[in-house]
Protein backbone atom coordinates (compact mmCIF):
# COMPACT_ATOMS: atom_id res chain seq x y z
CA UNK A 1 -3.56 0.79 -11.89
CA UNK A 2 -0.43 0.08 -9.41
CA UNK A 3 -1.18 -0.20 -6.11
CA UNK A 4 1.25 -0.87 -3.67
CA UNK A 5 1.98 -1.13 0.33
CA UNK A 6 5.37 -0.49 1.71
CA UNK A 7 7.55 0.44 5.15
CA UNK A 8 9.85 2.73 5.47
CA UNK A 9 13.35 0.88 6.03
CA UNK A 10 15.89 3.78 6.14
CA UNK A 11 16.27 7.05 5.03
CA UNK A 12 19.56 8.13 3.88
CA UNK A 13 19.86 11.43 3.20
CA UNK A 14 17.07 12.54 0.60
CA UNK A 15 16.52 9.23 0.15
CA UNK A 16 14.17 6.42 1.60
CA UNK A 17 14.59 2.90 1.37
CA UNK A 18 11.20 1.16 1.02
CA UNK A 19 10.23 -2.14 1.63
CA UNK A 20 6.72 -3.81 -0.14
CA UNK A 21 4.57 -5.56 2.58
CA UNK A 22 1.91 -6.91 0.15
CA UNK A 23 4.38 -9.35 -0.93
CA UNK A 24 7.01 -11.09 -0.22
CA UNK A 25 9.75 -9.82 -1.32
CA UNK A 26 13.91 -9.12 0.17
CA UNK A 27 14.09 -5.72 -1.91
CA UNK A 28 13.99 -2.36 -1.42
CA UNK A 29 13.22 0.37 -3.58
CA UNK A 30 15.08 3.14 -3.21
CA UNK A 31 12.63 7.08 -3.41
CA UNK A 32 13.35 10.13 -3.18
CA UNK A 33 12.44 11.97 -0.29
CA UNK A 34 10.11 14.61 -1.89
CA UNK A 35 8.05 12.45 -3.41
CA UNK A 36 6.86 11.66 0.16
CA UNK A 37 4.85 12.94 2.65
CA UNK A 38 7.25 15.07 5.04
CA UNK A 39 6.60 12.95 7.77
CA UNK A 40 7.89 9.75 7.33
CA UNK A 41 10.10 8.24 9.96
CA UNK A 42 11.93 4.52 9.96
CA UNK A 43 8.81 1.86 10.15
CA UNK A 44 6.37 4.60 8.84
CA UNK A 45 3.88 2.35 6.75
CA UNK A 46 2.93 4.13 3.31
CA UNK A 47 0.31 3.25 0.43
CA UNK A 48 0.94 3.94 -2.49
CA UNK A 49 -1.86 4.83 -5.74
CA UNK A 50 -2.30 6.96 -8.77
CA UNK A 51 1.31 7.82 -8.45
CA UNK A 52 0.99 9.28 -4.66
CA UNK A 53 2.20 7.93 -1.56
CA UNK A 54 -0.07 8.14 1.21
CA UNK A 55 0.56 7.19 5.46
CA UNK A 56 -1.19 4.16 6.68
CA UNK A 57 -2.29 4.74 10.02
């Protein structure tokens, strides 16, 4: 099971640049917007398991 924890970087369009926080790591992985919640902003902190990306409060 993948299990990940990423901030939002950008969000271009219907896209979002994510960065991973639970390593280091200079990249960004590029998602499309409806595959997360509809409230993301820039520096909105997401979890993501089972395939679902979740906000970290």
């Amino acid at each position: 099971m993948n299990v990940f924890d990423y901030v939002v970087v950008s969000i271009d369009g219907d896209y979002a640049n994510l960065r991973r926080t639970d390593v280091e790591s200079g990249e960004l992985k590029l998602v499309a917007r409806a595959l997360l919640p509809d409230s993301i902003m820039e520096g909105t902190k997401l979890h993501y398991e089972y395939m679902e990306y979740q906000i970290v409060e």
